[in-house]
Protein backbone atom coordinates (compact mmCIF):
# COMPACT_ATOMS: atom_id res chain seq x y z
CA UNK A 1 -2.32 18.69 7.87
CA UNK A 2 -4.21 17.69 11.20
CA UNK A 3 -2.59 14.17 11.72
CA UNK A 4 -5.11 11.41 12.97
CA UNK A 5 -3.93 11.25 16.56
CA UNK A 6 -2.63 14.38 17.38
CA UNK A 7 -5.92 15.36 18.85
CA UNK A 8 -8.28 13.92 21.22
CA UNK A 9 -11.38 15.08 19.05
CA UNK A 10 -13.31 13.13 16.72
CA UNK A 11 -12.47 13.68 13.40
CA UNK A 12 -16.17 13.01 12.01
CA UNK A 13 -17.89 15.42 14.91
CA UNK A 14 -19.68 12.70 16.47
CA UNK A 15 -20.13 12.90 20.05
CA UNK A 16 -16.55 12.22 22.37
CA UNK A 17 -16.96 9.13 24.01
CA UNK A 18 -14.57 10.01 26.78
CA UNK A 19 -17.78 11.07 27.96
CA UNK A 20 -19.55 8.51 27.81
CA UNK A 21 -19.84 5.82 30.78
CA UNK A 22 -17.70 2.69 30.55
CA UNK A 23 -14.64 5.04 30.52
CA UNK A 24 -13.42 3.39 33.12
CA UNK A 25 -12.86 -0.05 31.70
CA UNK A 26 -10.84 1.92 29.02
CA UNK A 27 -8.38 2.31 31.82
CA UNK A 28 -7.51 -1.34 31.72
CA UNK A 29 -7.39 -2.10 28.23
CA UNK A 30 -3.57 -1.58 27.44
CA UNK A 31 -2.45 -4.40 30.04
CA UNK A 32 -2.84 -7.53 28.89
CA UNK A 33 -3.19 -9.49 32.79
CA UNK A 34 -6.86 -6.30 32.70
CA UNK A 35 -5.01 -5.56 35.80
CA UNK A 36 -4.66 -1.14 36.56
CA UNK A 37 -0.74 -0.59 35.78
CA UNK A 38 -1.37 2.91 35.89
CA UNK A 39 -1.47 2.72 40.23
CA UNK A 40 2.31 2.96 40.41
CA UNK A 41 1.72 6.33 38.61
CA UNK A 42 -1.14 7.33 40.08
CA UNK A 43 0.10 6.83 43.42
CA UNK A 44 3.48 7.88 43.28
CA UNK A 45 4.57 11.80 44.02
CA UNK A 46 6.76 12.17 41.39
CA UNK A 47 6.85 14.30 38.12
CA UNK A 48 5.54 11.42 36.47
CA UNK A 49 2.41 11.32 38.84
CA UNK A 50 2.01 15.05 37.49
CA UNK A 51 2.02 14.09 33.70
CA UNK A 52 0.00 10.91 34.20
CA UNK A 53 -2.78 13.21 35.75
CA UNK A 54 -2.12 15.94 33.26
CA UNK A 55 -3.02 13.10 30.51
CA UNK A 56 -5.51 11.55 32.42
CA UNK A 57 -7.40 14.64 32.79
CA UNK A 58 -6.62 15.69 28.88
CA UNK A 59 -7.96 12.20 27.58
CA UNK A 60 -10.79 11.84 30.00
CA UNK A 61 -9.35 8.95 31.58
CA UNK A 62 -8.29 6.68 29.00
CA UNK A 63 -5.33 5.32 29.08
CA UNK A 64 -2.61 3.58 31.25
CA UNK A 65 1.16 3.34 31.23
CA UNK A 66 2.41 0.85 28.67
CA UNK A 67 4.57 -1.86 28.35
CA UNK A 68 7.06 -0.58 25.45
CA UNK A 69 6.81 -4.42 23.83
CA UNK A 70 2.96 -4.38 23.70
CA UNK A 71 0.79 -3.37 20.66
CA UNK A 72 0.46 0.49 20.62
CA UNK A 73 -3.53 0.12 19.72
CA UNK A 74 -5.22 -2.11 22.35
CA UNK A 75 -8.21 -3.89 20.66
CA UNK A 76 -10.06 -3.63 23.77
CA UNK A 77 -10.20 -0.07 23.62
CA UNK A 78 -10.89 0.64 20.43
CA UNK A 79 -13.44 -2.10 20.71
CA UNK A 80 -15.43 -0.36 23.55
CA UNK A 81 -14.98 2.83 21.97
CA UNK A 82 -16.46 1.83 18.70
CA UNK A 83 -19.06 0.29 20.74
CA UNK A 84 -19.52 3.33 22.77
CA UNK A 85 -19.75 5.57 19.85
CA UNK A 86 -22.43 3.27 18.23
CA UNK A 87 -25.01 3.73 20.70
CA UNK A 88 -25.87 7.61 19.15
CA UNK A 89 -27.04 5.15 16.11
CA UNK A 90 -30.15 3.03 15.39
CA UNK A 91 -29.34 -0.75 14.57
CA UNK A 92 -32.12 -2.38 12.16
CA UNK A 93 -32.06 -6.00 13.07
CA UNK A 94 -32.11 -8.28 10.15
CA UNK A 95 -34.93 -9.90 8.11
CA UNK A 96 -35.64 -12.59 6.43
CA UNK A 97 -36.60 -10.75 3.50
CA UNK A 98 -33.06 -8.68 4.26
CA UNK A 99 -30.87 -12.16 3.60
CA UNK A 100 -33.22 -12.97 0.48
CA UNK A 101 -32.94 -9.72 -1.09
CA UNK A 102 -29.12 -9.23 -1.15
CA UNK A 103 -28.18 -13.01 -2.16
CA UNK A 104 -30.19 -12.18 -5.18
CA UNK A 105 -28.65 -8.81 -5.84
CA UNK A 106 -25.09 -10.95 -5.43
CA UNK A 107 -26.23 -13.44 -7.38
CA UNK A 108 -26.98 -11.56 -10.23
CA UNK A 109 -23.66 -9.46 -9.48
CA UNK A 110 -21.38 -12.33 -9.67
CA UNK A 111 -23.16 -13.47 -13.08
CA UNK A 112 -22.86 -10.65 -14.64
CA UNK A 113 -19.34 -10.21 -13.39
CA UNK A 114 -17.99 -13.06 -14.98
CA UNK A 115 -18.63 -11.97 -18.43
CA UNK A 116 -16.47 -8.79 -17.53
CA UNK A 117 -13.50 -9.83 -15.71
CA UNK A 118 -10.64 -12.99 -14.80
CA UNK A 119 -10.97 -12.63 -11.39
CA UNK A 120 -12.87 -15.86 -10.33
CA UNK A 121 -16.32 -15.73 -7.99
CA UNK A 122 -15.97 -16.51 -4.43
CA UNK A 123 -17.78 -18.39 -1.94
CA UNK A 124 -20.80 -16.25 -1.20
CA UNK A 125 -21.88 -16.54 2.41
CA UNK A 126 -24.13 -18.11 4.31
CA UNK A 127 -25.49 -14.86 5.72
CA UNK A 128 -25.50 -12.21 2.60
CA UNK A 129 -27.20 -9.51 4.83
CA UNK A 130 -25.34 -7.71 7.50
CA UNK A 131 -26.11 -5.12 10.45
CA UNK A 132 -24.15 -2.00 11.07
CA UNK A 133 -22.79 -4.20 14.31
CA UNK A 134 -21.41 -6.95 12.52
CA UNK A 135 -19.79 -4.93 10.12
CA UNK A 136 -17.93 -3.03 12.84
CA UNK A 137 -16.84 -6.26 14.65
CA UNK A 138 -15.62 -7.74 11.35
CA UNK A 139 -13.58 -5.17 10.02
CA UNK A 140 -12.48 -3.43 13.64
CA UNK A 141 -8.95 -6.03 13.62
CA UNK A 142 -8.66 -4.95 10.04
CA UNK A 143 -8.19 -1.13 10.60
CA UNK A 144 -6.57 -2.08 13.50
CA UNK A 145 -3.63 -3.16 11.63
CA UNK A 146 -3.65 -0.50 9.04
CA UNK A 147 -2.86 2.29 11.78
CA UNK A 148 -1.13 0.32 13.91
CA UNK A 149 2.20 1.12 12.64
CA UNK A 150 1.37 4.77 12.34
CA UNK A 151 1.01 4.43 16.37
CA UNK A 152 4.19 3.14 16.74
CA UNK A 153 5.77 6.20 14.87
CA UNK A 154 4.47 8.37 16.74
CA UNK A 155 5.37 6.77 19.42
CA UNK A 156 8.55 6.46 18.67
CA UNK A 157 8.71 10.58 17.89
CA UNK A 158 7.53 10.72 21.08
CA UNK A 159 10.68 8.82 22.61
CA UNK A 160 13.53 9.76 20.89
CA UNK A 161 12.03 13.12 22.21
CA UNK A 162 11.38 12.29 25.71
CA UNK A 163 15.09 10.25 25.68
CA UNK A 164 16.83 13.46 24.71
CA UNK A 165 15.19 15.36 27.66
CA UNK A 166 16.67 12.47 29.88
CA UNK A 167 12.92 11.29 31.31
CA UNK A 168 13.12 7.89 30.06
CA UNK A 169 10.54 7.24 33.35
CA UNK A 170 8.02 9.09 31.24
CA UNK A 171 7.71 6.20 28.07
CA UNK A 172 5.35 3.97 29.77
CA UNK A 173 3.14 7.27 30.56
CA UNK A 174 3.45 8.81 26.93
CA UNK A 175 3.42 5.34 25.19
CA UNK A 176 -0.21 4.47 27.14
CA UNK A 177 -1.38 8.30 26.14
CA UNK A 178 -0.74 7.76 22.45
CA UNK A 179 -2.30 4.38 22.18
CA UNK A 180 -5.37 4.71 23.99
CA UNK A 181 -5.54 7.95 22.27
CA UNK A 182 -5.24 6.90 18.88
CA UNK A 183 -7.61 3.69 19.63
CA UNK A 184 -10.21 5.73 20.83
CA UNK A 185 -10.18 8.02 17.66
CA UNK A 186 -10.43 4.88 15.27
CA UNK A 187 -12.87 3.32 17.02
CA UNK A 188 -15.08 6.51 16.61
CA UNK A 189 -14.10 6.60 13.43
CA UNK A 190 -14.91 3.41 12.60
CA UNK A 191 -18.27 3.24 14.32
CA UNK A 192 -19.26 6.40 11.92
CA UNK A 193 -17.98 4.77 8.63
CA UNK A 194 -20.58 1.80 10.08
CA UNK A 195 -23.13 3.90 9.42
CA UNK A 196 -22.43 4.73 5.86
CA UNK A 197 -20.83 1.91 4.12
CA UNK A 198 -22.89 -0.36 2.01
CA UNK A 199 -21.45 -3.59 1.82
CA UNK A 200 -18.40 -5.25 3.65
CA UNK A 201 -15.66 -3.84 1.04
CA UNK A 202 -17.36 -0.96 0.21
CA UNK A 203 -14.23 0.58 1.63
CA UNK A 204 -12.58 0.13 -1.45
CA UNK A 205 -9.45 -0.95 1.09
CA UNK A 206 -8.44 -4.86 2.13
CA UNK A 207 -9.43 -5.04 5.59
CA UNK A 208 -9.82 -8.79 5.30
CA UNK A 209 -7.48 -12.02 5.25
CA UNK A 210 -10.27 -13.79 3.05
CA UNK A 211 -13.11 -11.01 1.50
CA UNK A 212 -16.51 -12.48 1.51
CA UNK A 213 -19.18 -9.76 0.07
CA UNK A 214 -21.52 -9.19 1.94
CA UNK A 215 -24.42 -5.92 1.81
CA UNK A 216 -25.69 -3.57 4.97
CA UNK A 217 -29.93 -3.37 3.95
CA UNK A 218 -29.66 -0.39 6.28
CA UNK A 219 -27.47 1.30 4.48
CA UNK A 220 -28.17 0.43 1.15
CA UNK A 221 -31.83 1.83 1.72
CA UNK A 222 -30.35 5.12 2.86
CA UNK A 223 -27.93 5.21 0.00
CA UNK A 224 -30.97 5.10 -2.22
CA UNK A 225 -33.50 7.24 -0.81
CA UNK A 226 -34.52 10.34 -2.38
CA UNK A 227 -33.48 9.00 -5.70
CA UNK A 228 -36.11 8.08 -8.33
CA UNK A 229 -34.43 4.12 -8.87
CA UNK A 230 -36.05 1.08 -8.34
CA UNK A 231 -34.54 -0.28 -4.65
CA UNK A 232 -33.94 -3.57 -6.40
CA UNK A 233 -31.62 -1.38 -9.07
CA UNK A 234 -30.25 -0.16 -6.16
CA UNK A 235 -29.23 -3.35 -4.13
CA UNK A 236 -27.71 -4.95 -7.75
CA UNK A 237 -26.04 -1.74 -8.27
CA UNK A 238 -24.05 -1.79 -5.09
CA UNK A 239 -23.76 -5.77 -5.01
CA UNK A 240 -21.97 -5.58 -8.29
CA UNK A 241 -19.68 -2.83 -6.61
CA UNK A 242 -19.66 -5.08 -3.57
CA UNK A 243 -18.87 -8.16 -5.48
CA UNK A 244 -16.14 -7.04 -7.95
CA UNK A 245 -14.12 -5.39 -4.59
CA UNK A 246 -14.54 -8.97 -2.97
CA UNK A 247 -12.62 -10.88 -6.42
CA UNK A 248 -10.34 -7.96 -6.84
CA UNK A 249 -8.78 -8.80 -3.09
CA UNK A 250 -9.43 -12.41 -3.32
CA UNK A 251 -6.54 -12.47 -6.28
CA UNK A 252 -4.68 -9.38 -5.32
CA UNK A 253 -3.50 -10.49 -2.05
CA UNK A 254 -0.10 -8.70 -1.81
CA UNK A 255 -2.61 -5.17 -1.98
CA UNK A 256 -3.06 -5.95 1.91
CA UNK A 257 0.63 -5.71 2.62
CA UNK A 258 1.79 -2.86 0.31
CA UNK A 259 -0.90 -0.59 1.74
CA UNK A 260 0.17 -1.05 5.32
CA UNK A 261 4.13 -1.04 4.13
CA UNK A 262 3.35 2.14 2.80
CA UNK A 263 1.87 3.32 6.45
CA UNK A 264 4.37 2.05 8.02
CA UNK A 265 6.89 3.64 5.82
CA UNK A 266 5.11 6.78 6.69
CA UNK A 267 4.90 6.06 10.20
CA UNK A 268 8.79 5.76 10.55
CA UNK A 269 9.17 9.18 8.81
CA UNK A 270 7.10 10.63 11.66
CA UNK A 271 9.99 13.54 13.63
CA UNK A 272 9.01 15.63 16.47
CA UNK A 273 11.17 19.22 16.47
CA UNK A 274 10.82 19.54 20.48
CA UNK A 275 12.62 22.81 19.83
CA UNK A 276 9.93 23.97 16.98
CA UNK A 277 7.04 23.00 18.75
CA UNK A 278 7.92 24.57 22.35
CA UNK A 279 8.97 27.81 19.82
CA UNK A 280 5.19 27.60 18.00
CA UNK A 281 3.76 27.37 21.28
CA UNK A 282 5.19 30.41 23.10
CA UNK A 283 4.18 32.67 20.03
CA UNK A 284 0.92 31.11 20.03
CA UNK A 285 0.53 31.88 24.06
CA UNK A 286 2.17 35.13 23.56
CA UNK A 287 -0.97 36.03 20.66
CA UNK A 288 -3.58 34.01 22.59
CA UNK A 289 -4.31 31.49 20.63
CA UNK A 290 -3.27 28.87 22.98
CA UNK A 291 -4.15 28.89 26.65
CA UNK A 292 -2.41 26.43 28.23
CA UNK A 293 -4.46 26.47 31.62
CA UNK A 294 -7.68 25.85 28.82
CA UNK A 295 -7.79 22.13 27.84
CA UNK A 296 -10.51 23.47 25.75
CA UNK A 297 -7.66 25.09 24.02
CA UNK A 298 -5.00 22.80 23.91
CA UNK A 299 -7.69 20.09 22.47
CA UNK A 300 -8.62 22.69 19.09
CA UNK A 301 -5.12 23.67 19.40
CA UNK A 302 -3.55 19.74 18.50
CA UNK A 303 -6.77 19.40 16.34
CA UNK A 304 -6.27 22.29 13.68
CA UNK A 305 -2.82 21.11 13.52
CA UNK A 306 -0.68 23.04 15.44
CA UNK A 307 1.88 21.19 16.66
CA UNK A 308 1.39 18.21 13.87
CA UNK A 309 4.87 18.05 12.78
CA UNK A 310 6.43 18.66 8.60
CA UNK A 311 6.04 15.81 6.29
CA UNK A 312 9.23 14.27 4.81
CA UNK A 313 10.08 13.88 1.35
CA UNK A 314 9.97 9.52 2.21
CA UNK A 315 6.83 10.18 3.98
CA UNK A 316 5.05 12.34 0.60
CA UNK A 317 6.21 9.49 -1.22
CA UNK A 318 4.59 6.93 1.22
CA UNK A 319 1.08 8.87 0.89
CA UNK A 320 1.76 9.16 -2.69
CA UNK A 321 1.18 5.28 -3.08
CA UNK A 322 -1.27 4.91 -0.77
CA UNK A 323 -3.03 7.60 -2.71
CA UNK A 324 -2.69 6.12 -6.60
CA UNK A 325 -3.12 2.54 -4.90
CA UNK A 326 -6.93 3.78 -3.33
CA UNK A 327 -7.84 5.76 -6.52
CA UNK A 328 -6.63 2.84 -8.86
CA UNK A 329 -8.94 0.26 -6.58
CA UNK A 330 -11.97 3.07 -6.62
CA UNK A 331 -11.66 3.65 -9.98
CA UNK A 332 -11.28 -0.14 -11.31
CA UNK A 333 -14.31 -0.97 -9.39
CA UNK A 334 -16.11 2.48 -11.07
CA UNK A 335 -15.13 0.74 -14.27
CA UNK A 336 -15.88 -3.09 -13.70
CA UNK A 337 -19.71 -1.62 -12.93
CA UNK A 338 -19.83 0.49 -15.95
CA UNK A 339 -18.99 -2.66 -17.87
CA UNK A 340 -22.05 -5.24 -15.97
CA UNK A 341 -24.24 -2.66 -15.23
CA UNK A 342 -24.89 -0.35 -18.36
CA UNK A 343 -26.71 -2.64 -20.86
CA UNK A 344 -28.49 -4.13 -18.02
CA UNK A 345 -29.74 -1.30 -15.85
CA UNK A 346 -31.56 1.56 -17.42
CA UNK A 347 -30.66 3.66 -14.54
CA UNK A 348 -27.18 2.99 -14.77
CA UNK A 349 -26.15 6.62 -15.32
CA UNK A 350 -27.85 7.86 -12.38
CA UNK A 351 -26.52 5.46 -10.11
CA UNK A 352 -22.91 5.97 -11.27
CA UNK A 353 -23.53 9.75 -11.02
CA UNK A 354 -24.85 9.39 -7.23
CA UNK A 355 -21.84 7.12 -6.30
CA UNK A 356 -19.16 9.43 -8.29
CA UNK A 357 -21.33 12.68 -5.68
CA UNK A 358 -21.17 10.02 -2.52
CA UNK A 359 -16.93 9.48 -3.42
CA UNK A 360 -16.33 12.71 -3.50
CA UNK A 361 -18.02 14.07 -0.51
CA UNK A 362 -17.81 11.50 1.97
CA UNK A 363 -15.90 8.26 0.46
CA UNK A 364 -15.87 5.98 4.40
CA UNK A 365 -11.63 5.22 3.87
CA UNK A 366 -11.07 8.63 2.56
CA UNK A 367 -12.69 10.01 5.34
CA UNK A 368 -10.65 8.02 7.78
CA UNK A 369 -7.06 8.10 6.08
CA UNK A 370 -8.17 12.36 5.61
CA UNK A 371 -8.40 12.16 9.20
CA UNK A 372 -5.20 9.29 9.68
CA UNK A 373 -2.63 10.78 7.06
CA UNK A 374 -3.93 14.30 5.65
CA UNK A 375 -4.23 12.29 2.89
CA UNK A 376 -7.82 13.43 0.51
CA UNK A 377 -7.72 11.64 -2.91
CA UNK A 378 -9.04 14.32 -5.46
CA UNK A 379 -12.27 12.88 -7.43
CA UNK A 380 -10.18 14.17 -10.67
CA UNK A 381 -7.85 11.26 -9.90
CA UNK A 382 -10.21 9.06 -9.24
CA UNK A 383 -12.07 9.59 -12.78
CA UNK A 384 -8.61 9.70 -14.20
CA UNK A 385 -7.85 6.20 -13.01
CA UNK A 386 -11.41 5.01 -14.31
CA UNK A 387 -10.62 6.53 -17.88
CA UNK A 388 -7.23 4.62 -17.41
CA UNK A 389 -8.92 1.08 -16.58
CA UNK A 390 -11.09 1.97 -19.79
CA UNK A 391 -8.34 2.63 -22.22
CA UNK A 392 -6.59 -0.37 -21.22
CA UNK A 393 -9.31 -2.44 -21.52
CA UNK A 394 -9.69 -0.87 -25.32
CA UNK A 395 -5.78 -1.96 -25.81
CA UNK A 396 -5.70 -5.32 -24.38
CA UNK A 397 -8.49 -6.95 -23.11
CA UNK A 398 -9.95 -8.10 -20.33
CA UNK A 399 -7.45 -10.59 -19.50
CA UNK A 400 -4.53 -7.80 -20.35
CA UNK A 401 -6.57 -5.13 -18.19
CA UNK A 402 -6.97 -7.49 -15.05
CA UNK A 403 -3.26 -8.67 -15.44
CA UNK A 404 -2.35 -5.70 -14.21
CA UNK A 405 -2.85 -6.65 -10.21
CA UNK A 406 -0.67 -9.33 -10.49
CA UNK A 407 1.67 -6.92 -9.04
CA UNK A 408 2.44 -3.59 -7.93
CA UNK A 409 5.33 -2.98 -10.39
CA UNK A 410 2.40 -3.76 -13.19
CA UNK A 411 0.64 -0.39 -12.07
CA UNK A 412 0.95 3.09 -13.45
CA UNK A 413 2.08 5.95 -11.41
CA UNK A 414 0.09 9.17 -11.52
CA UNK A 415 1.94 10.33 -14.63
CA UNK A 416 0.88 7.26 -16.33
CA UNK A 417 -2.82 7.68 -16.30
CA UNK A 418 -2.80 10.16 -19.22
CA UNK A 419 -1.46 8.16 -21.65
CA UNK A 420 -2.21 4.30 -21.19
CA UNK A 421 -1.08 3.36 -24.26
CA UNK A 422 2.75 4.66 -23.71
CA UNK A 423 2.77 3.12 -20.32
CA UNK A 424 1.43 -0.35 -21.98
CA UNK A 425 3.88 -0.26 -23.96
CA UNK A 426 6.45 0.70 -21.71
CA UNK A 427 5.95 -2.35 -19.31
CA UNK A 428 5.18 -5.16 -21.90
CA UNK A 429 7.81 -7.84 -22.79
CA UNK A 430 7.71 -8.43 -26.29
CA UNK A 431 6.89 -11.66 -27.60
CA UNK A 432 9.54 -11.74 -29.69
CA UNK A 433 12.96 -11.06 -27.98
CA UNK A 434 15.21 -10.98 -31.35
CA UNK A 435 15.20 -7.38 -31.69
CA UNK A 436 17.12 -6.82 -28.14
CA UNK A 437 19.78 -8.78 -28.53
């Protein structure tokens, strides 16, 4: 598993904006006053002046000591990287014609939407349309706080680490390495997943406090070309997509928490085996593999994994709900548009077909939590979770099938999904009581 953060390089081979100009105001980003904490390092003649310029060189200049209280990810610096990374793309600015055409799509979404599910319609806003841009700076605090707390654990590897070599002086250095790090990975990541996604939740994760839907015409146009569908099947297509992931996180609210719980809980797993590692990297030197006077070398070195370290049976079990939690959402929302969409769009099959092809080669979250966790949700599960969502629907309704994200305890487990009618059954209080007592 190459863990998001153990390497410098960006996981979606877009250009490394440690390159790029503006580096410098990276620098500043992890202390809260924008003043340059990193002087008393820089300046000093210490060891620690050695591993600060070690890192600075590594990381191309981005990052400063931190305090050990502050947030691991600074927003500002995943902010400018985003930013930074967004200038290889073009930015369509936004039409009239761009906010007419996706209120209609959502229009006709939501209507057709509330003769298939509970879940009630929400406000739609003002401004339907989006750019690329505003997506990014909408959703940027969002994944923010989903890999936060996987910053923190390996932060905290880091320390107990450092605190059993007795070089507690290095924490601030390694602390400001790992954060800056890890924020300037996300925001690449992020600014490539700005490029793809089609509507604000097309995600399929809750990055939002309160989910509005909203549609990228940029994107949408791009997710539609080459095929032989009407664009305005197209835009209703994804707006009913867009839509039903904007109700489903509207009422499930608690999805936001147990998603980063789950990350976290993975996070805290996260061990570093100083031993192991210096042990893997003397064979490696010894075979050449690893050049340690290369950064060239060191950088393909953390990225393919090497020193990334074993996964603990808590932490399998942590990706193991974030996993059935993403393929349940992916596949209720394949299912929900099955439901509007087929007597109503003759090229329903075709569109379901290119979305099932675009899910399974470059989903945007799976992308990012592939290159986060390790984690790559199988498109088998995802179909299995669809064909779950169906037979349930078949049992009990719509109001029995959508009852089901009142709460995570109400949700099957990947053994489940085979047989929907035992696991009904299984987690159904009777109506009538008389027969336990």
């Amino acid at each position: 598993m190459g863990g998001f953060g153990f390497g410098p390089g960006d996981p979606f081979d877009s250009h490394d904006s440690n390159e790029s100009e503006g580096s410098d105001g990276l620098n500043n980003a992890n202390n809260p006053n924008g003043s340059n904490n990193s002087n008393d390092f820089n300046n000093s003649n210490g060891p620690e002046h050695e591993l600060f310029k070690a890192f600075s060189e590594f990381s191309g200049g981005l990052f400063s000591p931190m305090d050990p209280n502050a947030a691991m990810i600074s927003s500002a610096t995943l902010r400018q990287s985003a930013l930074q990374s967004m200038k290889e793309q073009t930015v369509h600015p936004l039409g009239l014609r761009d906010n007419e055409e996706m209120r209609e799509a959502l229009d006709i979404a939501n209507l057709w939407l509330d003769e298939v599910m509970t879940f009630p319609t929400t406000s739609l806003a003002a401004q339907p349309a989006w750019d690329r841009r505003q997506w990014l700076d909408a959703t940027l605090q969002g994944w923010q706080e989903f890999v936060e707390p996987l910053a923190e654990g390996m932060a905290d590897a880091l320390s107990g680490v450092i605190g059993e070599m007795g070089v507690e002086t290095f924490l601030p250095v390694m602390r400001g390495f790992m954060g800056s790090l890890i924020a300037n990975q996300l925001g690449q990541a992020v600014a490539h997943l700005s490029s793809k996604v089609t509507g604000a939740n097309d995600g399929a994760i809750p990055l939002f406090t309160k989910s509005e839907s909203h549609l990228l015409p940029q994107n949408v146009r791009a997710w539609g070309e080459g095929l032989d569908i009407p664009a305005r099947d197209i835009r209703i297509f994804l707006a009913v997509r867009e839509a039903a992931a904007t109700r489903l996180f509207s009422h499930a609210e608690w999805l936001r928490d147990y998603l980063r719980n789950a990350i976290t809980a993975y996070g805290k797993g996260i061990k570093i085996d100083a031993a192991a590692i210096q042990s893997q990297a003397e064979s490696a030197i010894s075979s050449g593999e690893l050049d340690i006077e290369n950064p060239e070398s060191i950088n393909n070195a953390i990225a393919q994994g090497m020193f990334v370290p074993e996964q603990s049976e808590a932490q399998i079990a942590a990706l193991e709900r974030v996993e059935m939690a993403l393929a349940l959402i992916e596949g209720w929302l394949e299912h929900i548009s099955s439901l509007a969409c087929g007597d109503r769009l003759p090229t329903i099959n075709n569109l379901m077909e290119t979305q099932r092809r675009a899910r399974a080669t470059q989903s945007p979250t799976q992308q990012l939590f592939a290159a986060m966790l390790g984690l790559e949700i199988s498109p088998r599960k995802m179909r299995e979770c669809a064909k779950f969502w169906s037979d349930v629907h078949a049992l009990q309704g719509i109001e029995g099938r959508d009852h089901r994200w009142e709460d995570a305890s109400l949700l099957p487990r990947s053994e489940d999904l085979a047989d929907a009618a035992g696991f009904l059954q299984s987690t159904t209080v009777p109506d009538d009581l008389s027969g336990l007592i």
